[in-house]
N, C-alpha and C. Protein backbone atom coordinates (compact mmCIF):
# COMPACT_ATOMS: atom_id res chain seq x y z
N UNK A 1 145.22 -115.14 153.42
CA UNK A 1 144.75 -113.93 154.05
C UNK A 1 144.86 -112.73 153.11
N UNK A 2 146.25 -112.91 152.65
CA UNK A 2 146.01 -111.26 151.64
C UNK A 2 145.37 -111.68 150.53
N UNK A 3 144.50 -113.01 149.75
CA UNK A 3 144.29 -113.05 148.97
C UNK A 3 142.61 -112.19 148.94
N UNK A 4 141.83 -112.37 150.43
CA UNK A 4 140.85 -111.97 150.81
C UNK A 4 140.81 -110.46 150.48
N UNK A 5 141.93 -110.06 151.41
CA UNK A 5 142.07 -108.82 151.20
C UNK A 5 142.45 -107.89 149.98
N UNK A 6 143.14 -108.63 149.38
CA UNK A 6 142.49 -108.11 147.48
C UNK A 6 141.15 -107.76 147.32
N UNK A 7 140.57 -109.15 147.77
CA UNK A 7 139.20 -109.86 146.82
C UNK A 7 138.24 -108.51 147.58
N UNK A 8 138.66 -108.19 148.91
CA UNK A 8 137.21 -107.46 149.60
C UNK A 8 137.87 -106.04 149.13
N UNK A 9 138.80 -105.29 149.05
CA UNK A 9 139.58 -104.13 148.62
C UNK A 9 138.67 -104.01 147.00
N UNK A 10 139.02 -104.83 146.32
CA UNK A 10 138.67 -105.37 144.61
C UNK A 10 136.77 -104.61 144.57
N UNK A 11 136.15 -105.41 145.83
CA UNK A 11 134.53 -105.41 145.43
C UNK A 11 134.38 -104.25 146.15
N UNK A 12 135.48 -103.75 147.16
CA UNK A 12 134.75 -102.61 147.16
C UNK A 12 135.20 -101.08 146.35
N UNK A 13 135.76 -101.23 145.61
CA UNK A 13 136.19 -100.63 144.92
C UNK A 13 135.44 -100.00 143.59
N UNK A 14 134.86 -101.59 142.79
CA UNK A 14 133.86 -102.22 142.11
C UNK A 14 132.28 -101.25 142.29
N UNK A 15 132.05 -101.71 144.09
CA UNK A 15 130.64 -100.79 144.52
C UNK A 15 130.77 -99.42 144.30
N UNK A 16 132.16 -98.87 144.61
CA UNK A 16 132.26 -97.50 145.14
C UNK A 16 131.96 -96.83 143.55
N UNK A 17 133.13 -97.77 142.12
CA UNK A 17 132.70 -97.63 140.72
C UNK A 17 131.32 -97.24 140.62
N UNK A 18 130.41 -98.25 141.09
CA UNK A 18 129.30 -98.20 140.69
C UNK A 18 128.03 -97.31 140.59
N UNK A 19 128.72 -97.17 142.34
CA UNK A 19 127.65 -95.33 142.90
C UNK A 19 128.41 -94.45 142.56
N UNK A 20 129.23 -94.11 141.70
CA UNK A 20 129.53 -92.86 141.53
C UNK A 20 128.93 -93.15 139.96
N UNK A 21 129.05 -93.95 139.78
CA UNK A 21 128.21 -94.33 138.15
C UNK A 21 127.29 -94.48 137.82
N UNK A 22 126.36 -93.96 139.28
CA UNK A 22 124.97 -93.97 139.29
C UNK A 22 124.46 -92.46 139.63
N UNK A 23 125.70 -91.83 140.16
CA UNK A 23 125.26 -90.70 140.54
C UNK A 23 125.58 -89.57 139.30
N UNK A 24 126.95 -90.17 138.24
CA UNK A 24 126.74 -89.51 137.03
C UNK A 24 125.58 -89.83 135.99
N UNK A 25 125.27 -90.69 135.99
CA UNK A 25 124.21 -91.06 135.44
C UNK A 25 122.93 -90.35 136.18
N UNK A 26 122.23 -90.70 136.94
CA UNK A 26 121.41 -90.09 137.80
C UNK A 26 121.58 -88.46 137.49
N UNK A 27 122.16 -87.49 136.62
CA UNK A 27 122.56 -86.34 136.76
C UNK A 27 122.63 -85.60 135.63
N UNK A 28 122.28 -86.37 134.32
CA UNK A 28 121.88 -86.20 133.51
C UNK A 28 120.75 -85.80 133.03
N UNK A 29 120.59 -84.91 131.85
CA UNK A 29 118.86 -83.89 131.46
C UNK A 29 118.20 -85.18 131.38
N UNK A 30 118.26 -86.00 130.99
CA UNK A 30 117.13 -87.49 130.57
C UNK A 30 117.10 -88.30 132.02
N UNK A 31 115.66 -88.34 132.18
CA UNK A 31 115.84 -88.94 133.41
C UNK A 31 116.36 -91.21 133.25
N UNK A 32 116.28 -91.01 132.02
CA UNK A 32 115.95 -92.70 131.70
C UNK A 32 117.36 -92.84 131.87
N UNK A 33 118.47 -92.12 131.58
CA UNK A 33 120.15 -92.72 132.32
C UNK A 33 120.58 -93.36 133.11
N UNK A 34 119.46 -91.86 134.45
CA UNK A 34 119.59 -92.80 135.65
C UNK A 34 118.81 -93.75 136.06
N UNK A 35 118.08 -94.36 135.38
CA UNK A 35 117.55 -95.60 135.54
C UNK A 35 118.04 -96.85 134.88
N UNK A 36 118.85 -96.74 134.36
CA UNK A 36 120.09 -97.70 133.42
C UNK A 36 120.03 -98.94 134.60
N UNK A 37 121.18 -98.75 135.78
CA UNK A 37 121.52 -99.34 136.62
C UNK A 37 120.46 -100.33 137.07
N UNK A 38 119.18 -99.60 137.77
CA UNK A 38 118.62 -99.95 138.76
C UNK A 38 117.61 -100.94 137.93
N UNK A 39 117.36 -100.83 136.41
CA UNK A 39 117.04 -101.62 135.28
C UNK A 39 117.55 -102.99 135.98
N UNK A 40 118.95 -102.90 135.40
CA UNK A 40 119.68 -103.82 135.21
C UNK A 40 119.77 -104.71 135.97
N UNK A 41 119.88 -103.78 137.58
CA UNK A 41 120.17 -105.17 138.65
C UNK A 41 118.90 -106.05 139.11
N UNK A 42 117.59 -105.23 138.91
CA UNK A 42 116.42 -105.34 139.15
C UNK A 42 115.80 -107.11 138.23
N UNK A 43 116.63 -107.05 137.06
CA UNK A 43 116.59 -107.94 136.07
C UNK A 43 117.23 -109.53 136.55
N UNK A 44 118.61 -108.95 137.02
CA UNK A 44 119.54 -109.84 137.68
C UNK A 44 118.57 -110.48 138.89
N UNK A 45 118.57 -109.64 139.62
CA UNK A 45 117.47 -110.37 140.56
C UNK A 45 116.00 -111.24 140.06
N UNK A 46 115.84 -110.73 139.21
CA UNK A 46 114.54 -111.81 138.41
C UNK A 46 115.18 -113.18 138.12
N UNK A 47 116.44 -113.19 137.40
CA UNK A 47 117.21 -114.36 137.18
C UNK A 47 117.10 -115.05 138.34
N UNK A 48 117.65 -114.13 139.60
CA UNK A 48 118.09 -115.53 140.50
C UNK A 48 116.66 -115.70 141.08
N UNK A 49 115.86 -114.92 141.15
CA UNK A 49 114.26 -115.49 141.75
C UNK A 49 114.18 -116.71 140.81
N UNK A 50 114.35 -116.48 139.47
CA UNK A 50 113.60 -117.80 138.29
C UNK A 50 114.69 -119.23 139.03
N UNK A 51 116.11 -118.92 138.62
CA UNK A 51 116.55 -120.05 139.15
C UNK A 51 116.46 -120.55 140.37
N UNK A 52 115.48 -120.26 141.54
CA UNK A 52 114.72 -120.99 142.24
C UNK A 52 114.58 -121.74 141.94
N UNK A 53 114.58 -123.25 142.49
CA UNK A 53 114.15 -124.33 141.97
C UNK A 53 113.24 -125.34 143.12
N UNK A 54 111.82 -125.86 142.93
CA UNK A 54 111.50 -126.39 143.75
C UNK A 54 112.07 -128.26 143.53
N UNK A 55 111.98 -128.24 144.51
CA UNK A 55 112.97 -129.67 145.03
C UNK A 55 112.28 -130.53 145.95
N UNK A 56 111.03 -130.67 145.70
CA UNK A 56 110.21 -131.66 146.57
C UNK A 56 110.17 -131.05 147.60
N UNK A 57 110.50 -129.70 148.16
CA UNK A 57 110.29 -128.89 149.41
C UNK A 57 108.26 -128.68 149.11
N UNK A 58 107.92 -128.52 150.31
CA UNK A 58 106.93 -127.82 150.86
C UNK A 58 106.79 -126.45 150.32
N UNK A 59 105.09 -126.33 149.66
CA UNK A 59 105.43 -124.93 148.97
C UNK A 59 105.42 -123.63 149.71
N UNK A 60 105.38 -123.86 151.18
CA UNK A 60 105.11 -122.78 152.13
C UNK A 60 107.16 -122.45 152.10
N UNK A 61 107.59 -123.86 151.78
CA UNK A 61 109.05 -123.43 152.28
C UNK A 61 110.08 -122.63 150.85
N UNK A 62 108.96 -122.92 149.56
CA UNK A 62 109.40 -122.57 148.60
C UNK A 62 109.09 -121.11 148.02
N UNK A 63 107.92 -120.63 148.61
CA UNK A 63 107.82 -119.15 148.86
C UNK A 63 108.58 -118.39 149.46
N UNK A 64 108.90 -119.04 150.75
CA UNK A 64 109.45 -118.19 151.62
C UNK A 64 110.98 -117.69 150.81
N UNK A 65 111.18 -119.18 150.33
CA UNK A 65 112.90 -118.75 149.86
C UNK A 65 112.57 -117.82 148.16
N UNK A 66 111.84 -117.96 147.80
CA UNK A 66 111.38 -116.86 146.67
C UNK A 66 111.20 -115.95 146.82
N UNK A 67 110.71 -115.36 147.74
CA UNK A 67 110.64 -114.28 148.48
C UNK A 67 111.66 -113.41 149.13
N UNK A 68 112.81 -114.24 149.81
CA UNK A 68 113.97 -114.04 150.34
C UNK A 68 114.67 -113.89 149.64
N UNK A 69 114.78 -114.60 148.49
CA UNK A 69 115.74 -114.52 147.66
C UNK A 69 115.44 -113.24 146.97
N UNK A 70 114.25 -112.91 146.53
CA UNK A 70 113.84 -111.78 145.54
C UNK A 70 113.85 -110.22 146.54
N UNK A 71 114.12 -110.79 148.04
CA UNK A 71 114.56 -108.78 148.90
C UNK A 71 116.14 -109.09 148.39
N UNK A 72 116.58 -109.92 148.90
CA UNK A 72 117.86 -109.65 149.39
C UNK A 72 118.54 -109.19 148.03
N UNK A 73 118.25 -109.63 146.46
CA UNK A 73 118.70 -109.75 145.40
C UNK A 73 118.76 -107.81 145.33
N UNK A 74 117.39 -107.48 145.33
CA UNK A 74 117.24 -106.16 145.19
C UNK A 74 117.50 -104.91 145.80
N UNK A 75 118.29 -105.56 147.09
CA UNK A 75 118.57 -104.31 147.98
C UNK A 75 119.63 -103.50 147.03
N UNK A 76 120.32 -103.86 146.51
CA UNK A 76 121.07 -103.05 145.55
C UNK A 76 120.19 -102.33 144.92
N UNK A 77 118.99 -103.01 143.60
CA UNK A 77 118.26 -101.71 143.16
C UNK A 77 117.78 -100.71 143.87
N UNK A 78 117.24 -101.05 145.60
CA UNK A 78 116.81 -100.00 146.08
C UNK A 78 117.88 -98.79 146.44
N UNK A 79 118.61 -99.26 146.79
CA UNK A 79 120.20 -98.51 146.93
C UNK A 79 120.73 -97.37 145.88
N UNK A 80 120.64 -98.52 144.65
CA UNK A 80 120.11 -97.44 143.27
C UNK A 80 118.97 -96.21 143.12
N UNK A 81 117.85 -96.77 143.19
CA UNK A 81 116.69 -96.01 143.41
C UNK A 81 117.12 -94.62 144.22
N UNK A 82 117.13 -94.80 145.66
CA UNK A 82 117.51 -93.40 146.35
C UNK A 82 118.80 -93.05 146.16
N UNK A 83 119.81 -93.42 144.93
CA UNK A 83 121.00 -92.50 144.91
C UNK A 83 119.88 -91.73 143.64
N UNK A 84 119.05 -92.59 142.99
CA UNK A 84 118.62 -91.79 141.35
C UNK A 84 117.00 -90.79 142.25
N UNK A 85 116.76 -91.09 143.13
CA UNK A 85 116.20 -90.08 143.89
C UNK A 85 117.08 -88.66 144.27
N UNK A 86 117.35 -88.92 145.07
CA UNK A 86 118.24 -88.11 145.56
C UNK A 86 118.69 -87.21 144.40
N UNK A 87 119.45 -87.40 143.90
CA UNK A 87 120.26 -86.57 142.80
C UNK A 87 119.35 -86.11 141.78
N UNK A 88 118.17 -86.49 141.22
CA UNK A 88 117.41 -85.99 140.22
C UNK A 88 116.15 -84.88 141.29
N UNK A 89 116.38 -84.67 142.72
CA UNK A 89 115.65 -83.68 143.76
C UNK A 89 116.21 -82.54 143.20
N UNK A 90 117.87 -82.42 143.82
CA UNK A 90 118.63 -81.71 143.68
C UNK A 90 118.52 -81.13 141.76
């Protein structure tokens, strides 16, 4: 039990790192800083779309999970996106 509670304390700690490391970034005269991040994870998510692998599935069933796989990967870049919105308004 407390090992969890490290592990979820740990990642969120990690996230909280991250948006404030997006929002110094994001805050900078060059707008390409704050696009560092949202680069990056945007990329990560290409990885795990590629390592999709079809497996003798049905290709209606192999879209779908390409597809699924490629929102869910990126909700972080979008997350990114409107903190590097937001802060480059202001």
């Amino acid at each position: 039990m407390t090992k969890t509670i490290f592990f979820l304390l740990g990642l969120l700690v990690m996230f909280a790192g991250l948006i404030i490391l997006q929002i110094f970034l994001s805050k900078k005269e060059s707008k390409w800083f704050g696009l560092i991040l949202p680069i990056i994870t945007f990329i990560v998510s290409l990885l795990f779309v590629f390592s999709v692998t079809a497996t003798g599935n049905p290709l209606s069933t192999v879209i779908v999970t390409v597809l699924s796989t490629f929102l869910l990967c990126n909700i972080s870049t979008a997350i990114l996106l409107v903190i590097y919105a937001v802060c480059r308004k202001k």
